[in-house]
C-alpha atoms as a PDB file:
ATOM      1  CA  UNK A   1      34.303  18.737  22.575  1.00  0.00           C
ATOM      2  CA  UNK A   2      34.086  21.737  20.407  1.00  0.00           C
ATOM      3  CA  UNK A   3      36.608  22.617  17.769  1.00  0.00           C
ATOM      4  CA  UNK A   4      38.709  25.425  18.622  1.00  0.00           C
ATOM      5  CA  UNK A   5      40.056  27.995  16.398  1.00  0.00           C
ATOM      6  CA  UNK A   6      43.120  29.299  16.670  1.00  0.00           C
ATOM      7  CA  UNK A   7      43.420  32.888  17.804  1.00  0.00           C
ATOM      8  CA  UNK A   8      45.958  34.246  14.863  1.00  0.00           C
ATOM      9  CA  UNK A   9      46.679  32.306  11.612  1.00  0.00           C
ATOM     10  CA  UNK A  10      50.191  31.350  11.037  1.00  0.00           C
ATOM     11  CA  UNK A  11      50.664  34.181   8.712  1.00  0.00           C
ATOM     12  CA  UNK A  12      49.840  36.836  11.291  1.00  0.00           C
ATOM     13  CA  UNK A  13      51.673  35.035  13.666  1.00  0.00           C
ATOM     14  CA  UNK A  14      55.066  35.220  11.523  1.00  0.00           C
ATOM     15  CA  UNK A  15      54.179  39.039  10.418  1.00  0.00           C
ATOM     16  CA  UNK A  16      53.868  39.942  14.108  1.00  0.00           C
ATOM     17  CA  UNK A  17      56.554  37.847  15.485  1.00  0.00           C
ATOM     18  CA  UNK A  18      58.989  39.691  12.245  1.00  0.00           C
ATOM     19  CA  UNK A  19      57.649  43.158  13.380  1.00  0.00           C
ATOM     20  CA  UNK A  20      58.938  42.857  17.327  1.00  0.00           C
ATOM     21  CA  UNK A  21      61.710  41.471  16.070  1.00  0.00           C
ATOM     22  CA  UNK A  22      62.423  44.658  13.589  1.00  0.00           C
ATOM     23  CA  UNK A  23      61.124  46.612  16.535  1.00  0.00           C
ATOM     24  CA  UNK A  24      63.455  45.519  19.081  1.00  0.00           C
ATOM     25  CA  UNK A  25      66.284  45.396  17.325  1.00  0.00           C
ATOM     26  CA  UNK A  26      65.897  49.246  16.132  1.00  0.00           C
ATOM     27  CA  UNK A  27      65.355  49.819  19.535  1.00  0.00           C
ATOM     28  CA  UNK A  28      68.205  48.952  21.013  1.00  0.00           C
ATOM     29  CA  UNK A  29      70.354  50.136  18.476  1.00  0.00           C
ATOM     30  CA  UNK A  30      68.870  53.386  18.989  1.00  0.00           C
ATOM     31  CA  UNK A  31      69.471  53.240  22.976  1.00  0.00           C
ATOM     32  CA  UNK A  32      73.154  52.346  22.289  1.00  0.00           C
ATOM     33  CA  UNK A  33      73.232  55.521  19.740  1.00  0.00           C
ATOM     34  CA  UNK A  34      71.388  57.857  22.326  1.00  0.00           C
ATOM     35  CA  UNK A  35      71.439  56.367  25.740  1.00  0.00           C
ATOM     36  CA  UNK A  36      67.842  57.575  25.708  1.00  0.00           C
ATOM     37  CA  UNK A  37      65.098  55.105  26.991  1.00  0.00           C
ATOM     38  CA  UNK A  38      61.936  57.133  25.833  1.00  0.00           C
ATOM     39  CA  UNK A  39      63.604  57.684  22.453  1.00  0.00           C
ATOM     40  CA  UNK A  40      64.411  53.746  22.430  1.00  0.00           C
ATOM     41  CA  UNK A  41      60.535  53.008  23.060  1.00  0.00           C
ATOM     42  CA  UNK A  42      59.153  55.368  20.808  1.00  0.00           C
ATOM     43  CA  UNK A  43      61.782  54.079  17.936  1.00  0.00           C
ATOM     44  CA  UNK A  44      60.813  50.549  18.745  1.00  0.00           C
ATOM     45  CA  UNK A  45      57.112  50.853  18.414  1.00  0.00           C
ATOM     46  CA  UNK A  46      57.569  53.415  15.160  1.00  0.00           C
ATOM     47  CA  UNK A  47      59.460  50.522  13.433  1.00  0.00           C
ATOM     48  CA  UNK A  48      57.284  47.898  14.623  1.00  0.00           C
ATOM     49  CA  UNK A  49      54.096  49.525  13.289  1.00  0.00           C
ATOM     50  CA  UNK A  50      55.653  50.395  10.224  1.00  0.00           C
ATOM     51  CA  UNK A  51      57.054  46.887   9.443  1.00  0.00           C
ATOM     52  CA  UNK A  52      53.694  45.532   9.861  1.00  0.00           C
ATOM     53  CA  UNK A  53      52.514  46.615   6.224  1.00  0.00           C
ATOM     54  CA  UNK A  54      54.880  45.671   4.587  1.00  0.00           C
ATOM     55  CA  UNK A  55      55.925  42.306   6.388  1.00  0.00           C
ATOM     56  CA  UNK A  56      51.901  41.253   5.167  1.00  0.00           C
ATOM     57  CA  UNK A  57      52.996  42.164   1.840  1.00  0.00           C
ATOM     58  CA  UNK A  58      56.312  40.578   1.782  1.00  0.00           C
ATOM     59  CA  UNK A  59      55.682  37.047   3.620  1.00  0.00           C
ATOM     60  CA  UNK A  60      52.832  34.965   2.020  1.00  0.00           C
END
């Protein structure tokens, strides 16, 4: 049987899983502020991609 790696390490893992969190949750606060779904997406995915960075930094 071979030995298989895992995809992600559990630091990537816990950076990613912190950065849809952040990225979610600005989200939806932003679709309760504007009632605007493209504006919730593109607020999501801004915060998400920026919390990357500095979750690396900040966890490990």
């Amino acid at each position: 049987m071979p030995s298989e790696t895992p995809l992600l390490s559990v630091h990537a893992a816990v950076v990613f899983l912190a950065a849809v969190v952040i990225g979610l949750v600005m989200g939806g606060l932003m679709f309760l502020h504007d009632k605007s779904v493209p504006a919730a997406i593109a607020t999501g995915l801004v915060a998400a991609g920026g919390s990357v960075p500095v979750l690396h930094k900040l966890i490990g």
